[in-house]
PDB file of N, CA and C in Angstrom:
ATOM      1  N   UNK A   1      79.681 -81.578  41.397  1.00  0.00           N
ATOM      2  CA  UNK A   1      79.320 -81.026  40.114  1.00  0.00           C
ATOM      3  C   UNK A   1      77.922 -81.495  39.699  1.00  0.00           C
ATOM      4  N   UNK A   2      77.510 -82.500  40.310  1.00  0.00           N
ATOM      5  CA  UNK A   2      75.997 -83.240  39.617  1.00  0.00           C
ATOM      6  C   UNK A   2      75.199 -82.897  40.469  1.00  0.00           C
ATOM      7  N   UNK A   3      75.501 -82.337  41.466  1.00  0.00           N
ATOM      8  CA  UNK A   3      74.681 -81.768  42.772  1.00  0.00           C
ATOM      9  C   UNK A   3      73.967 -80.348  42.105  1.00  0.00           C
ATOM     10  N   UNK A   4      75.423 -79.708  41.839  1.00  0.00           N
ATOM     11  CA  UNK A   4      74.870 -78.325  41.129  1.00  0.00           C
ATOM     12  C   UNK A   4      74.173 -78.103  40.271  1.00  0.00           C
ATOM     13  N   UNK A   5      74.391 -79.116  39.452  1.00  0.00           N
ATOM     14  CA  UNK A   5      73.747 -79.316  37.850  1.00  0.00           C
ATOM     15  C   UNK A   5      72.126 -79.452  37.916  1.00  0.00           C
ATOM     16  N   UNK A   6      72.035 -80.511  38.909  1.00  0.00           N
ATOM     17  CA  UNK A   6      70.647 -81.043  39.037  1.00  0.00           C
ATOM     18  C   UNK A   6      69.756 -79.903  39.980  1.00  0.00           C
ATOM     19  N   UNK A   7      70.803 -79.192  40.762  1.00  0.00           N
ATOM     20  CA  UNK A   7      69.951 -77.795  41.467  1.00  0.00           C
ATOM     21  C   UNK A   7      69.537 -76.815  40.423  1.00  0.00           C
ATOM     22  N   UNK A   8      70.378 -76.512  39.268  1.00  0.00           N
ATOM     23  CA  UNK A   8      69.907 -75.918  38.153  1.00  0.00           C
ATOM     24  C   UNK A   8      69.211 -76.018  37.627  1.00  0.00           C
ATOM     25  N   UNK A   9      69.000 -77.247  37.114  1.00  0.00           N
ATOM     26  CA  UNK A   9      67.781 -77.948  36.156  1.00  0.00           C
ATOM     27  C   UNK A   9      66.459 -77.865  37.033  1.00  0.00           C
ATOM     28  N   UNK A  10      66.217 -78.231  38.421  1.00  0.00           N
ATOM     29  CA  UNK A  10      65.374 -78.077  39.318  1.00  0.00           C
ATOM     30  C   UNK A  10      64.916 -76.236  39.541  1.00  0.00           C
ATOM     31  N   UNK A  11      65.815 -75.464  39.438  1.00  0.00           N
ATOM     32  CA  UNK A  11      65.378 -74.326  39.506  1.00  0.00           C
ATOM     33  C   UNK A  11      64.622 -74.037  38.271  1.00  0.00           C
ATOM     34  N   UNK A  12      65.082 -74.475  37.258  1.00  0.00           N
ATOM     35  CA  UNK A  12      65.099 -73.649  35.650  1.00  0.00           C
ATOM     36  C   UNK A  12      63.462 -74.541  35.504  1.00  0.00           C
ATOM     37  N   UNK A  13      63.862 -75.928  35.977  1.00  0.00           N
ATOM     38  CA  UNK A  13      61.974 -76.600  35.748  1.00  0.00           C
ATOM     39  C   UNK A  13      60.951 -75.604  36.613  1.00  0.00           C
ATOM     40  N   UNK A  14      61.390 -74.976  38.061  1.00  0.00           N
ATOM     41  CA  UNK A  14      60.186 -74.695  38.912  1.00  0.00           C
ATOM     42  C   UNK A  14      60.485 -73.165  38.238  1.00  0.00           C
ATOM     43  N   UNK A  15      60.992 -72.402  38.089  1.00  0.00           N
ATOM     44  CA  UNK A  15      61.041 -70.907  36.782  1.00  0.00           C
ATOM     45  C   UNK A  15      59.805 -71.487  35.950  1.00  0.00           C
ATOM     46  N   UNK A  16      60.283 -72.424  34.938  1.00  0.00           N
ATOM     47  CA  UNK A  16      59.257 -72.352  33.836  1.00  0.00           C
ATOM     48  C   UNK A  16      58.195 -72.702  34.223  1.00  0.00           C
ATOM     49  N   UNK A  17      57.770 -73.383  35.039  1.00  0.00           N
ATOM     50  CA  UNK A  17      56.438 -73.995  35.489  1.00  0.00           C
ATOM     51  C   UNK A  17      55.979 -72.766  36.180  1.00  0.00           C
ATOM     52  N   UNK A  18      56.463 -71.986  36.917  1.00  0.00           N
ATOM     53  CA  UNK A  18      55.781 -70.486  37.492  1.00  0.00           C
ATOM     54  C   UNK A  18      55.391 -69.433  36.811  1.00  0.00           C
ATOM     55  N   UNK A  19      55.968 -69.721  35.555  1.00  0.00           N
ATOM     56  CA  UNK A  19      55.774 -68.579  34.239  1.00  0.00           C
ATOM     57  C   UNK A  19      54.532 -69.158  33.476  1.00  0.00           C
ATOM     58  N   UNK A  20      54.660 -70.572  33.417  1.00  0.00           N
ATOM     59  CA  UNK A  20      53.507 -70.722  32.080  1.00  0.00           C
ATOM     60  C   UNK A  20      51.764 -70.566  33.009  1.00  0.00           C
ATOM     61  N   UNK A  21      52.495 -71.067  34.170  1.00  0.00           N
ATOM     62  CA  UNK A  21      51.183 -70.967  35.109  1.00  0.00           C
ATOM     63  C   UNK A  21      50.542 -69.389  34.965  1.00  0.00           C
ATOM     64  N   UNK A  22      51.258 -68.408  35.306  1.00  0.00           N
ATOM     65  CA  UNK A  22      51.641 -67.624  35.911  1.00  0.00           C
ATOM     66  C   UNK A  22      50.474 -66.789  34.424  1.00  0.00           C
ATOM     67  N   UNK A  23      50.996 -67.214  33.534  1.00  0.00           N
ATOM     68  CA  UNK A  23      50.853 -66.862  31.726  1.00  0.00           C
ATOM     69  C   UNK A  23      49.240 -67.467  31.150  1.00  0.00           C
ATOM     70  N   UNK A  24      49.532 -68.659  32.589  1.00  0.00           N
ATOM     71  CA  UNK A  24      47.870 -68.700  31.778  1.00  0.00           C
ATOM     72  C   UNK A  24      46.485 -68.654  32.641  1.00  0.00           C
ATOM     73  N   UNK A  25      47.126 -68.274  33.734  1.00  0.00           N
ATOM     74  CA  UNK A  25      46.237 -67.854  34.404  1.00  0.00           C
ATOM     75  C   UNK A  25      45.410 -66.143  34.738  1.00  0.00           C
ATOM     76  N   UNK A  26      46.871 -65.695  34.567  1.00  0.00           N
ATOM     77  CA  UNK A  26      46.183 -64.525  33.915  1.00  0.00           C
ATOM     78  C   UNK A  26      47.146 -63.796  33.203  1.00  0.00           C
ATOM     79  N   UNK A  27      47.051 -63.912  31.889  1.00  0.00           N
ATOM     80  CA  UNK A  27      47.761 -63.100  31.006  1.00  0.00           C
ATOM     81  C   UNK A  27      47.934 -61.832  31.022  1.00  0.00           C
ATOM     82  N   UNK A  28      49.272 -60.932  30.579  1.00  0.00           N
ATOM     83  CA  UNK A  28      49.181 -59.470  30.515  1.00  0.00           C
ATOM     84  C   UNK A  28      47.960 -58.675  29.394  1.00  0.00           C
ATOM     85  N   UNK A  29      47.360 -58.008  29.573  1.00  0.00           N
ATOM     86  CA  UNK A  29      46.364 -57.615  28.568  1.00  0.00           C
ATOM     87  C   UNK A  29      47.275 -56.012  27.767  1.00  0.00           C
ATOM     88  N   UNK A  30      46.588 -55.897  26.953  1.00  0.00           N
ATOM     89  CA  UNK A  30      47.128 -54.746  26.037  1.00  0.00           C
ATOM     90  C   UNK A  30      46.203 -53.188  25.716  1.00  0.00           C
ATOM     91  N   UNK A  31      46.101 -52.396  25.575  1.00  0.00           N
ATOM     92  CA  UNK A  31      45.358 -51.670  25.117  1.00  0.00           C
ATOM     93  C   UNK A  31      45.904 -51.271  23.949  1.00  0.00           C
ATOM     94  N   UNK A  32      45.150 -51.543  23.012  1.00  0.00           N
ATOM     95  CA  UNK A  32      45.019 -51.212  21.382  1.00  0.00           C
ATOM     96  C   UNK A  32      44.967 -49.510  20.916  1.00  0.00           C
ATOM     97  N   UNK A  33      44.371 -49.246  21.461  1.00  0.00           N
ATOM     98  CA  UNK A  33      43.520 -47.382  20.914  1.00  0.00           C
ATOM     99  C   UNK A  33      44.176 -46.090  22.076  1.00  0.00           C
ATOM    100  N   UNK A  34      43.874 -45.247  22.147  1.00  0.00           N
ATOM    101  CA  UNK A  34      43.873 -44.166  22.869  1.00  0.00           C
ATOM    102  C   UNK A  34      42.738 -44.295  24.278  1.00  0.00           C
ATOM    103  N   UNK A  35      43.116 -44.313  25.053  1.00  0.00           N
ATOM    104  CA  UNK A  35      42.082 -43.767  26.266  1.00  0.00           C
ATOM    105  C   UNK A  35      41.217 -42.783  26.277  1.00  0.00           C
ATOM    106  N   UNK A  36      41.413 -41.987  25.545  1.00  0.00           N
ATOM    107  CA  UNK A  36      40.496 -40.679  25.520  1.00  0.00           C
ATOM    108  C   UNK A  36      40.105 -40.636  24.535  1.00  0.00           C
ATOM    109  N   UNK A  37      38.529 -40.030  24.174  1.00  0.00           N
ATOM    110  CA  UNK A  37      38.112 -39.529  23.077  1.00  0.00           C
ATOM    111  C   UNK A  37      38.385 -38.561  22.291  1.00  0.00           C
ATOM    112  N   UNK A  38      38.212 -38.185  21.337  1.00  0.00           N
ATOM    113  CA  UNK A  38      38.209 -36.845  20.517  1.00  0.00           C
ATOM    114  C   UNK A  38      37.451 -36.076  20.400  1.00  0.00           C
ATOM    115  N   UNK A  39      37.532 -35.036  21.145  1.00  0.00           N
ATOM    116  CA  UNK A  39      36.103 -33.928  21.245  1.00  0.00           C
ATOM    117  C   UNK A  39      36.454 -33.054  19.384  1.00  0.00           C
ATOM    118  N   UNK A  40      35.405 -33.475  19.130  1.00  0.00           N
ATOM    119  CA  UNK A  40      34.515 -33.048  17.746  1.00  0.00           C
ATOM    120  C   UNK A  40      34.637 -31.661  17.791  1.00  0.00           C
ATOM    121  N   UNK A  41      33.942 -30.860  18.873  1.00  0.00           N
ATOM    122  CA  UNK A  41      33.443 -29.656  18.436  1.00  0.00           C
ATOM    123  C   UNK A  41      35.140 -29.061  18.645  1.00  0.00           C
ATOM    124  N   UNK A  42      35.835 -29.574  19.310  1.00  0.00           N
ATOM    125  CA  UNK A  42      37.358 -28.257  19.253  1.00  0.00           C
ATOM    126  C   UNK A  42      37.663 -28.537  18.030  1.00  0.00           C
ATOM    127  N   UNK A  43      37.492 -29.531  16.819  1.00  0.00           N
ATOM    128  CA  UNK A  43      37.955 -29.850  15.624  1.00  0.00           C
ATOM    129  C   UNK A  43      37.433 -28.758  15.094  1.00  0.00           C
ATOM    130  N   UNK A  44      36.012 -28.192  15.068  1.00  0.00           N
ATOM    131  CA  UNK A  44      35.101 -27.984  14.314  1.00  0.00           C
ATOM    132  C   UNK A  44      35.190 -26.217  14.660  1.00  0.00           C
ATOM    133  N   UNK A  45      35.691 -25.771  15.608  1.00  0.00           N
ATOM    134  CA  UNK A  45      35.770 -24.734  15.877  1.00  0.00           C
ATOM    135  C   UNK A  45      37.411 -24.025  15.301  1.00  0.00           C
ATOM    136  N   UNK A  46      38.443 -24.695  14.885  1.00  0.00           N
ATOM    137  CA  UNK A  46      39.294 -24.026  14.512  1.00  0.00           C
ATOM    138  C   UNK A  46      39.385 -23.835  12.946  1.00  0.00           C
ATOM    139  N   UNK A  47      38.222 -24.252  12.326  1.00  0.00           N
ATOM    140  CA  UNK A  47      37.935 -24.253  11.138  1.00  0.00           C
ATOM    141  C   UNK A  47      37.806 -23.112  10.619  1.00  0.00           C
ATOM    142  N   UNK A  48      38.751 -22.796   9.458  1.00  0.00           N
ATOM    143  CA  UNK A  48      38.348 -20.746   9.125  1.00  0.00           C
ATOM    144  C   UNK A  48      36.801 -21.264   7.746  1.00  0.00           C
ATOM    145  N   UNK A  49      36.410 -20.319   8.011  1.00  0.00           N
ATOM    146  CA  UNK A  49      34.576 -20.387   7.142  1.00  0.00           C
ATOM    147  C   UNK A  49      34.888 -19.779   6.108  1.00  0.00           C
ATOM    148  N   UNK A  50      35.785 -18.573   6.158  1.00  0.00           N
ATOM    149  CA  UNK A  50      35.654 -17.701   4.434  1.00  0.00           C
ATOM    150  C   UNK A  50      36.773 -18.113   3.889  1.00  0.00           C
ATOM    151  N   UNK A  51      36.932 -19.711   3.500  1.00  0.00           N
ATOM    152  CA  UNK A  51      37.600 -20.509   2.489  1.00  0.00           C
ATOM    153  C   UNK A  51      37.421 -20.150   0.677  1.00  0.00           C
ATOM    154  N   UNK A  52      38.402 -19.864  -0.108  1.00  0.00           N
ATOM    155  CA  UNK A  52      37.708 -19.773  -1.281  1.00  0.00           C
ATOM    156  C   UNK A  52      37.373 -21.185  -2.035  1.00  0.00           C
ATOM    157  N   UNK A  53      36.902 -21.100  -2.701  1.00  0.00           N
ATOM    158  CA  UNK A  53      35.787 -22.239  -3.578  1.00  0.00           C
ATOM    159  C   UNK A  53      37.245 -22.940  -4.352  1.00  0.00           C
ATOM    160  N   UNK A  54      37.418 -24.222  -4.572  1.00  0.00           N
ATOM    161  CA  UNK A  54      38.485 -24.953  -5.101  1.00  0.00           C
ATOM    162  C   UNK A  54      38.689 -24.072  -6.616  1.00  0.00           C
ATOM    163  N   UNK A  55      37.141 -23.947  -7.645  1.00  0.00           N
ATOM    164  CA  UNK A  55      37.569 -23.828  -8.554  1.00  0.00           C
ATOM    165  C   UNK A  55      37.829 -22.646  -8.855  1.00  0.00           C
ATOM    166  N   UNK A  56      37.690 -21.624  -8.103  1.00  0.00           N
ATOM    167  CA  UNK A  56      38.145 -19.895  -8.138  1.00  0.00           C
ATOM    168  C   UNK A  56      39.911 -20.319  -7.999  1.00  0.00           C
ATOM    169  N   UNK A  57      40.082 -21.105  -7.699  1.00  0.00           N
ATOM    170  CA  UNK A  57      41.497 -20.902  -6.906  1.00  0.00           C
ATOM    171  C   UNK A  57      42.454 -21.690  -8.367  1.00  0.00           C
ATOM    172  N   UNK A  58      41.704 -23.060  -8.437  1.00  0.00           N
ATOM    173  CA  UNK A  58      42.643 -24.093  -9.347  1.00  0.00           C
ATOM    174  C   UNK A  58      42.322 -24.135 -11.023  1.00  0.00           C
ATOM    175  N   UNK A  59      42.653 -24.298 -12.033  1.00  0.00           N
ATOM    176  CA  UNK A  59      42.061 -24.979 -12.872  1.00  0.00           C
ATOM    177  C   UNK A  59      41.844 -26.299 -12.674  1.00  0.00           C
ATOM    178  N   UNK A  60      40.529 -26.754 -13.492  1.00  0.00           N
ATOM    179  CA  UNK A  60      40.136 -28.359 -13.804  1.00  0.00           C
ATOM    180  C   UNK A  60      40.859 -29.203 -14.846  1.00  0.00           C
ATOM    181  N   UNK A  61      40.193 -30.424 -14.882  1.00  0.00           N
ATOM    182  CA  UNK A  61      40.266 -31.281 -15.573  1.00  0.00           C
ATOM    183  C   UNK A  61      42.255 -31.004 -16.641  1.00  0.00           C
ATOM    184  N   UNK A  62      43.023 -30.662 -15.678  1.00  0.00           N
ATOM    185  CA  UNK A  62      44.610 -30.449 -16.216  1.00  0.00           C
ATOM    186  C   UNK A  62      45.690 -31.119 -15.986  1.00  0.00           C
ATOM    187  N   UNK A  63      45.262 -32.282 -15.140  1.00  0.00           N
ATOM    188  CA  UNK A  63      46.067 -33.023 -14.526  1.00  0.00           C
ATOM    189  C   UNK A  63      46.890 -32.409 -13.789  1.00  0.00           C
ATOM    190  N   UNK A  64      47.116 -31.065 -13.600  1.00  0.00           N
ATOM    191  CA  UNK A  64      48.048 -30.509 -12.739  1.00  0.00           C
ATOM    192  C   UNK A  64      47.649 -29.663 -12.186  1.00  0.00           C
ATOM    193  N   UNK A  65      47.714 -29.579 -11.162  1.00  0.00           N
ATOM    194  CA  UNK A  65      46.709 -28.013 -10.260  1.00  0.00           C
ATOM    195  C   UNK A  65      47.741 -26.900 -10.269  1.00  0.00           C
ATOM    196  N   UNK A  66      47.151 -26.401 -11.326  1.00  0.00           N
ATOM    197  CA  UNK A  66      48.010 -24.907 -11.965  1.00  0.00           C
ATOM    198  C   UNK A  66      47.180 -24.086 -10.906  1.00  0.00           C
ATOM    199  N   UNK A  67      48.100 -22.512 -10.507  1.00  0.00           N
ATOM    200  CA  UNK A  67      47.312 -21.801  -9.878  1.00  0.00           C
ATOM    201  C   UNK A  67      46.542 -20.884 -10.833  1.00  0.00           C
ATOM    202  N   UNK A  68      45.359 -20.312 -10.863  1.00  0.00           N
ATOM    203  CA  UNK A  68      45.078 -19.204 -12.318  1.00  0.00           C
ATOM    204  C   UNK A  68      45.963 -18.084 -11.860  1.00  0.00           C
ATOM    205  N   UNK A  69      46.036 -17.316 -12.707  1.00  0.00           N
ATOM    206  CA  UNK A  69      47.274 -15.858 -12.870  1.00  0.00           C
ATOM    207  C   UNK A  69      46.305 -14.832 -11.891  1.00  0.00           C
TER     208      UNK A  69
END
């Protein structure tokens, strides 16, 4: 039984000692962001141009954006 015990503890010491090594020698790295960029102009091209003007559309200063009749 103390044979086994002490083979355990001997495994579980040379485990952790292979991990922290392992951890600081070269750590897993992460990527934060997207890999790819965002092409601008496909943004810029699905844009409709004959938008009407906010204040044709809303009233002002109402606290509530009523539509006009």
């Amino acid at each position: 039984m103390r044979k086994a015990l002490t083979m355990f503890g001997a495994a579980f010491v040379l485990a952790a000692g292979s991990f922290l090594a392992t951890m600081l020698t070269s750590p897993p790295t992460t990527v934060a962001g997207p890999r790819g960029a965002i092409d601008v102009y496909s943004i810029d091209v699905g844009v409709p141009q004959a938008l009407p003007e906010f204040e044709h559309q809303y009233r002002r200063h109402t606290g509530v954006l009523d539509t006009l009749p």
